[in-house]
C-alpha atoms as a PDB file:
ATOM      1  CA  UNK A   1      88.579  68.232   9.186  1.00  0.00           C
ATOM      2  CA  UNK A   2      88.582  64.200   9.531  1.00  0.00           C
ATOM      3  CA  UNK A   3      92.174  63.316   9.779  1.00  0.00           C
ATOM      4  CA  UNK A   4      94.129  59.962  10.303  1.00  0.00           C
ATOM      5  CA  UNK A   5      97.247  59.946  12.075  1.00  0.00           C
ATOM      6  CA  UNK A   6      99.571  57.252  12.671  1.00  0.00           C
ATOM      7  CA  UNK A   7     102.098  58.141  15.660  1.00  0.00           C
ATOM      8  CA  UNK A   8     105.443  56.238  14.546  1.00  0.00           C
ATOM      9  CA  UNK A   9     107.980  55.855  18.034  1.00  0.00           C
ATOM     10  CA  UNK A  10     105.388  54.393  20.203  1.00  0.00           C
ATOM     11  CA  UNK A  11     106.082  52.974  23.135  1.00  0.00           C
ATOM     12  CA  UNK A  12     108.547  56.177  23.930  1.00  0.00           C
ATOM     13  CA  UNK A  13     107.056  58.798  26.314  1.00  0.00           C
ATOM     14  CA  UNK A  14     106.845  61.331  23.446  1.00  0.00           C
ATOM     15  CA  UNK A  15     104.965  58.975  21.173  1.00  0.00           C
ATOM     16  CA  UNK A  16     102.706  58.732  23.854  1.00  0.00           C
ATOM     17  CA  UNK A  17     102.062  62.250  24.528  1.00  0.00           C
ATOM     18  CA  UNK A  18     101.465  62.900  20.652  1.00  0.00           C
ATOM     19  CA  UNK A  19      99.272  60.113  20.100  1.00  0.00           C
ATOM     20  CA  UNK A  20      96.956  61.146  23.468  1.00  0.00           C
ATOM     21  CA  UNK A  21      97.167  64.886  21.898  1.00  0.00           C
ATOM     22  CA  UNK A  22      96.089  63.760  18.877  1.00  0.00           C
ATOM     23  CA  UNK A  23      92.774  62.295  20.319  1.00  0.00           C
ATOM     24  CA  UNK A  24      92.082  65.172  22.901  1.00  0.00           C
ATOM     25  CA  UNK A  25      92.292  67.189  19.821  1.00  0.00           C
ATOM     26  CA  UNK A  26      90.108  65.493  17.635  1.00  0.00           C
ATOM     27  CA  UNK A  27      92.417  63.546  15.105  1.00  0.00           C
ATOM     28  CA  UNK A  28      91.758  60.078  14.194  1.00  0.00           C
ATOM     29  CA  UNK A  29      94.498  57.462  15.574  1.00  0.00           C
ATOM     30  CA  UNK A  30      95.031  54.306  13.550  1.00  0.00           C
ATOM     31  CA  UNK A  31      95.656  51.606  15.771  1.00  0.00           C
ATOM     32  CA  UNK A  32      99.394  50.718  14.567  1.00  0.00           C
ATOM     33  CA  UNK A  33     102.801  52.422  14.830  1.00  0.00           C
ATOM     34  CA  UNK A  34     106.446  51.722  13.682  1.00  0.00           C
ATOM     35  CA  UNK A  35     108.499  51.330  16.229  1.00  0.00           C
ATOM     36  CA  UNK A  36     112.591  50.340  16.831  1.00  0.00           C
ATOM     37  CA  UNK A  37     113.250  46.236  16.279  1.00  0.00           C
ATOM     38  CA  UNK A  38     114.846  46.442  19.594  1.00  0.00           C
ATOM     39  CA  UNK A  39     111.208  46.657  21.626  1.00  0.00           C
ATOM     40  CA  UNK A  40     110.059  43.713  22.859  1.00  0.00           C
ATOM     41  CA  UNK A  41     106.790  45.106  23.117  1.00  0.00           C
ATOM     42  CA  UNK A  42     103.750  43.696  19.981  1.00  0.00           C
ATOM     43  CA  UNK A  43     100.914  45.926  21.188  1.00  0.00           C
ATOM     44  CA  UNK A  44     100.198  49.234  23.596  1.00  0.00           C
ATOM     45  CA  UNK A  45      97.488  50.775  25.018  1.00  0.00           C
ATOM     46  CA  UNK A  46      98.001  54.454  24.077  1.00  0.00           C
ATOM     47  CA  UNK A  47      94.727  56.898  24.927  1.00  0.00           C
ATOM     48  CA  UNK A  48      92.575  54.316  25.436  1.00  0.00           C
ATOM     49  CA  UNK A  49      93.607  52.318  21.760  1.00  0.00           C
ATOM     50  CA  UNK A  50      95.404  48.924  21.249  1.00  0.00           C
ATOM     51  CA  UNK A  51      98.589  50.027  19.434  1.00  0.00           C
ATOM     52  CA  UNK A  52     100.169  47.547  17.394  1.00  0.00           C
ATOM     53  CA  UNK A  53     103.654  47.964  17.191  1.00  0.00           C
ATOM     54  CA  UNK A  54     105.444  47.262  13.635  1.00  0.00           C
ATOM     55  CA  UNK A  55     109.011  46.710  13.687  1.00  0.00           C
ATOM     56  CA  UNK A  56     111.415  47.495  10.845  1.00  0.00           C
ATOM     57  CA  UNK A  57     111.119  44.283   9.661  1.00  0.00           C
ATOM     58  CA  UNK A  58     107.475  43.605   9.536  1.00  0.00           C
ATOM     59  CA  UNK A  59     106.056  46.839   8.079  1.00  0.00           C
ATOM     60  CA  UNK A  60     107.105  46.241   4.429  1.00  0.00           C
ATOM     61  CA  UNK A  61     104.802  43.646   4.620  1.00  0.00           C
ATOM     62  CA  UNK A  62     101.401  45.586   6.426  1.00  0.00           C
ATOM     63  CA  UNK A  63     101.930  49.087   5.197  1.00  0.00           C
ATOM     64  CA  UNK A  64      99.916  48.233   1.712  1.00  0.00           C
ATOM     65  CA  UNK A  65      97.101  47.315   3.626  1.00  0.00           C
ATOM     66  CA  UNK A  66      97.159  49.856   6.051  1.00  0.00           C
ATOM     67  CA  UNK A  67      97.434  52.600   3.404  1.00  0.00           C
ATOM     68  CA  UNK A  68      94.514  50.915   1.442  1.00  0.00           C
ATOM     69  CA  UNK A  69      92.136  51.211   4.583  1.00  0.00           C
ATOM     70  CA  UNK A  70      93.563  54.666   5.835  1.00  0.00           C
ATOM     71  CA  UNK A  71      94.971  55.990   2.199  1.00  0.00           C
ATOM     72  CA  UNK A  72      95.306  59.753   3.633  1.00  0.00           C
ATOM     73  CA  UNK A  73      97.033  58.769   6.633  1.00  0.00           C
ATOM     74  CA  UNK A  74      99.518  60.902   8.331  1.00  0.00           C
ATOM     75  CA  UNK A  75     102.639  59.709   9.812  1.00  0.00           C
ATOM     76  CA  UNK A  76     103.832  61.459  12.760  1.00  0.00           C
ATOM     77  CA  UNK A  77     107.364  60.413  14.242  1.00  0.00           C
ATOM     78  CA  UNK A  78     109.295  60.632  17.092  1.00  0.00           C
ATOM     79  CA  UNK A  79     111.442  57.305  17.029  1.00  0.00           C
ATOM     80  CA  UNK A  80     114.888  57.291  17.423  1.00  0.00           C
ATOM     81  CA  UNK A  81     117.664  59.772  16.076  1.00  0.00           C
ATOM     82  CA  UNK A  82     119.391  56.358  14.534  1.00  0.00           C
ATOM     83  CA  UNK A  83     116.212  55.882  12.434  1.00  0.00           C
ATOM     84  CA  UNK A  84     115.248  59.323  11.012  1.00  0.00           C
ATOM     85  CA  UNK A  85     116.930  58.716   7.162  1.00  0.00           C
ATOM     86  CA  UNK A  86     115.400  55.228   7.503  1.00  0.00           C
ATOM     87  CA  UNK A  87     112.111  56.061   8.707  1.00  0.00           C
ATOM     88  CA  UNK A  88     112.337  59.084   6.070  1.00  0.00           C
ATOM     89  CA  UNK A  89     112.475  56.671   3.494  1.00  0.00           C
ATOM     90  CA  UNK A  90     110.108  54.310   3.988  1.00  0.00           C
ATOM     91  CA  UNK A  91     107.356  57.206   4.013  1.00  0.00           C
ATOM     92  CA  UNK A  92     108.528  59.178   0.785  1.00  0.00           C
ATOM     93  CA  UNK A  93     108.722  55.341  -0.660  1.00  0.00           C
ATOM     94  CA  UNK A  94     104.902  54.675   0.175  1.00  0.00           C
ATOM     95  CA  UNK A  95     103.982  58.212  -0.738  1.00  0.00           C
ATOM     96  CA  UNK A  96     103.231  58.812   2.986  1.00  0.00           C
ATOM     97  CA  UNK A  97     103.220  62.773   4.035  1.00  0.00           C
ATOM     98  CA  UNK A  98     105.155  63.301   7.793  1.00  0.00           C
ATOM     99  CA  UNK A  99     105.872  64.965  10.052  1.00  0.00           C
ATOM    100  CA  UNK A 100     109.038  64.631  11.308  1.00  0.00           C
ATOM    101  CA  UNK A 101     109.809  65.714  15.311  1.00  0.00           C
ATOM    102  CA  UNK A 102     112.841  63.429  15.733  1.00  0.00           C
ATOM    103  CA  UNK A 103     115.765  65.159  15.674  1.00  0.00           C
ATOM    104  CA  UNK A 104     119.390  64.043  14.947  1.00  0.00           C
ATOM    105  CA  UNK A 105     119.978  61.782  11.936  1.00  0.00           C
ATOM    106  CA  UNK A 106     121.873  63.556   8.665  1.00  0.00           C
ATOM    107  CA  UNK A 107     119.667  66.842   8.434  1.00  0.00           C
ATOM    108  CA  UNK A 108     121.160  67.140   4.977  1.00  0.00           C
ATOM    109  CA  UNK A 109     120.618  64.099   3.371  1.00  0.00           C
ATOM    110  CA  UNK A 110     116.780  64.256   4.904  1.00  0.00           C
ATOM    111  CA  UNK A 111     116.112  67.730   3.318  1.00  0.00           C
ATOM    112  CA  UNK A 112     117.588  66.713   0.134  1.00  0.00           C
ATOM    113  CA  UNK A 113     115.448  63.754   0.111  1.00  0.00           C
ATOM    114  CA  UNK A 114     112.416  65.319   0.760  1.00  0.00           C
ATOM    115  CA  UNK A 115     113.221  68.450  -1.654  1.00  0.00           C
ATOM    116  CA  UNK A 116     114.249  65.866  -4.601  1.00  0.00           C
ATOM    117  CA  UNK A 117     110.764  63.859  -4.716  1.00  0.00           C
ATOM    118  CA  UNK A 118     108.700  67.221  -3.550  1.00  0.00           C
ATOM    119  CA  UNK A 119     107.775  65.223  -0.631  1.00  0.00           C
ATOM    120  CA  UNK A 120     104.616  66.543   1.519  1.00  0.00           C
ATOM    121  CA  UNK A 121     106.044  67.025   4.805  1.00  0.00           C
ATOM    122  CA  UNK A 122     106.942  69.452   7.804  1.00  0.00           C
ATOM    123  CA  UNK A 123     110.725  68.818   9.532  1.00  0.00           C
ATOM    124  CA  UNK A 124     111.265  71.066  12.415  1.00  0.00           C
ATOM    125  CA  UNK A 125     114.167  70.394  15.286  1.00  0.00           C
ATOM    126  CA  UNK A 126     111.816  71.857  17.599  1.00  0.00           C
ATOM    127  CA  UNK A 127     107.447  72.012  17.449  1.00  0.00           C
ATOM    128  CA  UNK A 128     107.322  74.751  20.049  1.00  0.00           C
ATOM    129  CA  UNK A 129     105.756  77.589  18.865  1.00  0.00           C
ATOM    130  CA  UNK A 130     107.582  80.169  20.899  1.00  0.00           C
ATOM    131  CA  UNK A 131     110.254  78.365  20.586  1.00  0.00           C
ATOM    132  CA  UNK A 132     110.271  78.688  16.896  1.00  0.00           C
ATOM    133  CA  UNK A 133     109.464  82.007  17.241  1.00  0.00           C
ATOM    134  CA  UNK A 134     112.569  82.807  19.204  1.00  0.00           C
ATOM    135  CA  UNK A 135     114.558  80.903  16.623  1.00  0.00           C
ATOM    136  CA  UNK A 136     112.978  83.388  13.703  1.00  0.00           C
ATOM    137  CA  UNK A 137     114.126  86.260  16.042  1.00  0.00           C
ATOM    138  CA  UNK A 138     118.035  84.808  16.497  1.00  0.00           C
ATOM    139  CA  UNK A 139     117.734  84.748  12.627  1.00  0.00           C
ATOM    140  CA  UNK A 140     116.484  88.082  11.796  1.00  0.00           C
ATOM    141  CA  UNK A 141     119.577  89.113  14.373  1.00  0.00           C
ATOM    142  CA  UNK A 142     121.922  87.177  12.194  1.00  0.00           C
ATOM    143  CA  UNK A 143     120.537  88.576   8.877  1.00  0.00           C
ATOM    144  CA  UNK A 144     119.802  92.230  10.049  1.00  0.00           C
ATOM    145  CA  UNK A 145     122.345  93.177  11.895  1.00  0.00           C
ATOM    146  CA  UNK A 146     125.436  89.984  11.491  1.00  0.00           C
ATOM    147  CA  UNK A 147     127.934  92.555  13.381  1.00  0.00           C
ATOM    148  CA  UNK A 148     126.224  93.907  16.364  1.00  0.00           C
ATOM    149  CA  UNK A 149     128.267  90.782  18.737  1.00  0.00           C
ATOM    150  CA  UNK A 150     131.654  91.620  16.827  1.00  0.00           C
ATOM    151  CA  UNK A 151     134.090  90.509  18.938  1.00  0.00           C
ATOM    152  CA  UNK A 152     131.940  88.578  21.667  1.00  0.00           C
ATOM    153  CA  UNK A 153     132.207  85.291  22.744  1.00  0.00           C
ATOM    154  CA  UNK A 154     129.428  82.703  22.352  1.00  0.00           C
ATOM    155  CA  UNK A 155     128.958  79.548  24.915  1.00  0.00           C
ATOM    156  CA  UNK A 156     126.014  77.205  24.485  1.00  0.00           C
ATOM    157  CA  UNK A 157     124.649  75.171  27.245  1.00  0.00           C
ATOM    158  CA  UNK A 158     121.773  72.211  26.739  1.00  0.00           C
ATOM    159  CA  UNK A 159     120.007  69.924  29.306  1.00  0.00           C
ATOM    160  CA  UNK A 160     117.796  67.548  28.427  1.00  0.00           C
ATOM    161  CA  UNK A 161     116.580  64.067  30.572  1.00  0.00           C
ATOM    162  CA  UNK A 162     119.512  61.321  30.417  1.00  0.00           C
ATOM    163  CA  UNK A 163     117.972  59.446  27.724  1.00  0.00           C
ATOM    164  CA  UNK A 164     118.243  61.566  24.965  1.00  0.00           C
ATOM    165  CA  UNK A 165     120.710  60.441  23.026  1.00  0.00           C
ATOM    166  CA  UNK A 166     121.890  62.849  20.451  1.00  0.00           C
ATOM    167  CA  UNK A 167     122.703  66.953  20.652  1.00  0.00           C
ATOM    168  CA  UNK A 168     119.320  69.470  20.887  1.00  0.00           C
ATOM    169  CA  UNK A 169     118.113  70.227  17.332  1.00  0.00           C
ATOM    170  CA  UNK A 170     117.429  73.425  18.306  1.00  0.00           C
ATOM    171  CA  UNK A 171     120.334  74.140  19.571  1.00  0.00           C
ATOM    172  CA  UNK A 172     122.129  73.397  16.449  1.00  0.00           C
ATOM    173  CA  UNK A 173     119.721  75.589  14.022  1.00  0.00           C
ATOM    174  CA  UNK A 174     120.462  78.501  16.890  1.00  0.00           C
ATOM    175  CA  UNK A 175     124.123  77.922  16.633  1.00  0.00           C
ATOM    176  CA  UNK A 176     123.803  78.455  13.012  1.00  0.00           C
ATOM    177  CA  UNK A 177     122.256  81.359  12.939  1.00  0.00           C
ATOM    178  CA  UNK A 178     125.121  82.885  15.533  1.00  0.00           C
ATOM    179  CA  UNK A 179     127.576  81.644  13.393  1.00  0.00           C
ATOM    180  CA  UNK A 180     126.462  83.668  10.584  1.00  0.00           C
ATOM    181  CA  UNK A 181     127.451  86.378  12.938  1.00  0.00           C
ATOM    182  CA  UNK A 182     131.017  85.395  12.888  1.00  0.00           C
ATOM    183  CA  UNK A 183     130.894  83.654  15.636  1.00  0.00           C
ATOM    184  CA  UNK A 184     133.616  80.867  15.690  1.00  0.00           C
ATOM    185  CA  UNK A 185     131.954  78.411  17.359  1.00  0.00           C
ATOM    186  CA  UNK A 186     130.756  74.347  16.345  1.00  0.00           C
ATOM    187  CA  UNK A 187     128.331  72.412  17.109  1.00  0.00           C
ATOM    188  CA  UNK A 188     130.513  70.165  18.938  1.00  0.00           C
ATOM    189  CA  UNK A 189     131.101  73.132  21.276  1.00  0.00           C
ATOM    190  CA  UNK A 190     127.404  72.995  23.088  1.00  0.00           C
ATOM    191  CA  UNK A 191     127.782  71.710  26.399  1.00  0.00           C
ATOM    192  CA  UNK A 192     125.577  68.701  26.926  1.00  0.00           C
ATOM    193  CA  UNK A 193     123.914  68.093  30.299  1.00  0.00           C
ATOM    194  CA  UNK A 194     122.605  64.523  30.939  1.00  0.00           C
ATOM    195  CA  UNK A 195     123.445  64.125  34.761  1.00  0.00           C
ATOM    196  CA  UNK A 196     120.997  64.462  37.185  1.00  0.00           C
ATOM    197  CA  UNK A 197     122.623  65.858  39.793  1.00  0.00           C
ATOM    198  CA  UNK A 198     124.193  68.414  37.547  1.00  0.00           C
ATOM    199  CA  UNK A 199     120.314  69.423  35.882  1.00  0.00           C
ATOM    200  CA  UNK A 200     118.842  69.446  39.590  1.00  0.00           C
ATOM    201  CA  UNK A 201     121.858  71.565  41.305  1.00  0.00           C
ATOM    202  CA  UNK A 202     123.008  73.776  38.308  1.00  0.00           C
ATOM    203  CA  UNK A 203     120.412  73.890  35.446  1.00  0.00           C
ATOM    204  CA  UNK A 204     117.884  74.436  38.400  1.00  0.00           C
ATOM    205  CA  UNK A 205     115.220  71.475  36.832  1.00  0.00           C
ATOM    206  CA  UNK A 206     112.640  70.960  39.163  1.00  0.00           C
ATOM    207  CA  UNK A 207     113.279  67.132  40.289  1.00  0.00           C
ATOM    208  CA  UNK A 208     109.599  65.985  38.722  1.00  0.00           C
ATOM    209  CA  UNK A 209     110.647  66.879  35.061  1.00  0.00           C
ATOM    210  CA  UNK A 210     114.621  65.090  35.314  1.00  0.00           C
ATOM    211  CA  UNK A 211     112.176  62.364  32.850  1.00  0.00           C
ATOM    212  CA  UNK A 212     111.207  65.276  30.165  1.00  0.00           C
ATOM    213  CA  UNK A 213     113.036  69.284  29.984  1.00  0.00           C
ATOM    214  CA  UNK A 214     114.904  70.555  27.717  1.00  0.00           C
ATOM    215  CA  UNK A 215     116.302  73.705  29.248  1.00  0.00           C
ATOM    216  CA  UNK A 216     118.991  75.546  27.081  1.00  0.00           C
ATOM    217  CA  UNK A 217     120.650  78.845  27.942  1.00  0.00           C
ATOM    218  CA  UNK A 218     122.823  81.168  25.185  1.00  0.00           C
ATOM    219  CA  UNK A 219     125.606  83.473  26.744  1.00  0.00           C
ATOM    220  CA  UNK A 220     126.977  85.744  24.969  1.00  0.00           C
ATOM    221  CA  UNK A 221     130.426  87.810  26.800  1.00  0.00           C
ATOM    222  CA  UNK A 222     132.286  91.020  24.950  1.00  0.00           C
ATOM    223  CA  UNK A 223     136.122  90.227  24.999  1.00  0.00           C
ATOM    224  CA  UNK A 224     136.833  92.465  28.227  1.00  0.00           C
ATOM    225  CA  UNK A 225     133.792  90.556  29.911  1.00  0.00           C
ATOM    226  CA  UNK A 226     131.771  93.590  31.012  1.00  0.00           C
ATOM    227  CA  UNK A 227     128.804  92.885  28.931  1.00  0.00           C
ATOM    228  CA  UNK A 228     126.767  90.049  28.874  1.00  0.00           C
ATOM    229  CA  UNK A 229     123.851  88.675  27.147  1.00  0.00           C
ATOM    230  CA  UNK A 230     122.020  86.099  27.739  1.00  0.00           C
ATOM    231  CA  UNK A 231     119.179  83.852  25.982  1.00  0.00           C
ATOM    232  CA  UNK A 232     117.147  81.314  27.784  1.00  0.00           C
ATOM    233  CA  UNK A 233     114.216  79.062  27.000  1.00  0.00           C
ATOM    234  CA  UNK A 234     113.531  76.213  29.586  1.00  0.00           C
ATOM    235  CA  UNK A 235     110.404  73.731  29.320  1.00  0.00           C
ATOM    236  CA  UNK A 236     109.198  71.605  31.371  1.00  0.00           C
ATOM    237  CA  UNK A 237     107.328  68.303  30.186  1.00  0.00           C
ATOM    238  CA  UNK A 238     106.879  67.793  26.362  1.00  0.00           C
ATOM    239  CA  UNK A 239     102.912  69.098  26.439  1.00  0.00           C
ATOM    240  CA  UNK A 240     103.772  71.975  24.111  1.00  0.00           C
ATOM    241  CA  UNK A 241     105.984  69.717  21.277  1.00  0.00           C
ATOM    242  CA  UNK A 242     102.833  67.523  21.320  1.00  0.00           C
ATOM    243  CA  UNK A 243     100.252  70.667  20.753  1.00  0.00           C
ATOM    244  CA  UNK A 244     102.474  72.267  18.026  1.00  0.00           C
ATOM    245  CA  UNK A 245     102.972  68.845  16.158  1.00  0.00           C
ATOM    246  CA  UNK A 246      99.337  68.489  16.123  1.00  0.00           C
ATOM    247  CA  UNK A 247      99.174  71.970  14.489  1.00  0.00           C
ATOM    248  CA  UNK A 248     101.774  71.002  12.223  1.00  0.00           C
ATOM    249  CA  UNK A 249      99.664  68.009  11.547  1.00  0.00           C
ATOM    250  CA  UNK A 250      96.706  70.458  10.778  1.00  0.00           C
ATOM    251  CA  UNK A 251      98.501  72.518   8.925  1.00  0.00           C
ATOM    252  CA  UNK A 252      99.956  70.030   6.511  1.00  0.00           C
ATOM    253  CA  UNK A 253      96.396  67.867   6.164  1.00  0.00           C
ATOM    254  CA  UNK A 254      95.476  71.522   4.878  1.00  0.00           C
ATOM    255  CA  UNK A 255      98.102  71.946   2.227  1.00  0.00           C
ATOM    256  CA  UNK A 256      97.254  68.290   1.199  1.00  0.00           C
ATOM    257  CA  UNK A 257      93.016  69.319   0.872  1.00  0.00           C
ATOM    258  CA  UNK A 258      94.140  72.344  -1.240  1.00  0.00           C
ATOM    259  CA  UNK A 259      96.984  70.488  -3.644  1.00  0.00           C
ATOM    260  CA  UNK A 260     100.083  72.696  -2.420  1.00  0.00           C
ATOM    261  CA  UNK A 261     101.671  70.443  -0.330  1.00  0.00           C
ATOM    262  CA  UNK A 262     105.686  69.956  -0.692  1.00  0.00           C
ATOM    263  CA  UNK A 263     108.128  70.228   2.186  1.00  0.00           C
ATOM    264  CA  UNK A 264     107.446  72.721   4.979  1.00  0.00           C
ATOM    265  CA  UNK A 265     109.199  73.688   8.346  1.00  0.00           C
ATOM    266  CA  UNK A 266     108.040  75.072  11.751  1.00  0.00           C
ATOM    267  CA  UNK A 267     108.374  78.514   9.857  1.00  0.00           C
ATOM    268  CA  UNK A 268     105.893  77.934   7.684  1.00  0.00           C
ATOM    269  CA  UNK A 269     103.625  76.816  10.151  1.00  0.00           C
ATOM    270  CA  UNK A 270     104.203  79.647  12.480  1.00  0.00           C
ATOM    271  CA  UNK A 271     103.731  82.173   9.941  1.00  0.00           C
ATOM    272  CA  UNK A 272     100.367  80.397   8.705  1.00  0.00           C
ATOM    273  CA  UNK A 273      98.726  81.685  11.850  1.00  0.00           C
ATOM    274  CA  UNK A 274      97.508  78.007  12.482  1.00  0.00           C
ATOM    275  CA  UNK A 275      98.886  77.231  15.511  1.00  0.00           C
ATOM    276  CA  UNK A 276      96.787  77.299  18.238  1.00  0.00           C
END
């Protein structure tokens, strides 16, 4: 399957990863991407491609031509949390299909937008596979059996490399899932860790991913403390987001080829049995 990708959030490390996962896997990279007005940057070399870099206040004026020479294009983005709604709306606008791996922005507002207009897309806080697995298994806990942690208390602890600037997507969609257990806990209660010394001495991060981890553990204590769970997923480097948004990719260009494309998640992906 030919199929044209443009990978929006270039320069950023994970637009980088993408865009050279893209190409190792076949996928045809258009040489421009949108990217924040605050990048001083006009071009980059990404996988061996001149990128040129649109800013928010050029692309209104390129996109028709782009479109017209790649018309099934499909946007990929990992920008900024500050421009998901934006970015959102410039591609349901232009009648672009995306896939969205940026998290933060208002979740709500994005799903309704892409649910109104029946928008081709797949939005997922997280493009790990076994990651979204685990997420579908915290669920089925919450749905199956919403009372087996009566009583227990939850704590939520996230590290990710200093530069990330908003709360773990995941961990928010796992926090909602507890808290259909009755768990009386917000997202404001995850623990953020962003300091170095903290993710090298007590999140155990080996020092050569501080750049790009995201390593997230959920505890779970009975009121008398003397039981504990506990839930961990730690990665290491962004490879796997990058292979799982190129499946995501795949998996939408396929909905598009067969006319049932509309908004998917992760989910959907997973339980297409497309990802590799």
């Amino acid at each position: 399957m030919s199929v044209f990708v443009m990978v929006n959030g270039i320069p950023g490390n994970m637009g980088r990863m993408v865009a050279e996962t893209c190409v190792a896997r076949g996928l045809n990279l258009v040489p421009f991407s949108l990217t924040g007005e605050m990048i001083e940057e006009t071009e980059a070399n990404v996988a061996g491609k001149w990128i040129s870099l649109l800013k928010p206040s050029s692309r209104e004026n390129l996109i028709t031509d782009i479109l017209k020479k790649y018309p099934d294009l499909i946007c990929i983005d990992y920008t900024h949390p500050s421009a998901v709604n934006d970015n959102a709306a410039f591609y349901v606008k232009h009648n672009i299909p995306f896939v969205m791996g940026t998290t933060g922005g208002d979740r709500s507002v994005l799903n309704e937008l892409v649910a109104k207009h029946k928008h081709p897309s797949v939005i997922a806080p997280n493009m790990a596979k076994q990651i979204v697995a685990f997420q579908a298994m915290i669920e089925y806990l919450a749905t199956e059996f919403p009372t087996a942690f009566s009583d227990y208390k939850l704590s939520v602890v996230e590290s990710h490399q200093k530069t990330k600037a908003d709360t773990s997507g995941t961990a928010k969609a796992v926090v909602a899932s507890f808290q259909k257990m009755g768990f009386d806990f917000s997202e404001s209660n995850i623990e953020l860790v962003r300091d170095e010394s903290q993710q090298l001495g007590r999140m155990k991060v080996p020092a050569q991913d501080l750049t790009g981890h995201a390593f997230h553990t959920y505890s779970l204590d009975s009121a008398d403390k003397s039981v504990h769970f506990e839930f961990q997923h730690n990665v290491c480097g962004r490879h796997v987001y990058a292979e799982g948004t190129v499946d995501a990719v795949l998996f939408l260009a396929g909905e598009l080829k067969k006319g049932t494309a509309r908004p998917f998640n992760m989910m959907d992906v997973l339980s297409s049995g497309k990802m590799r």
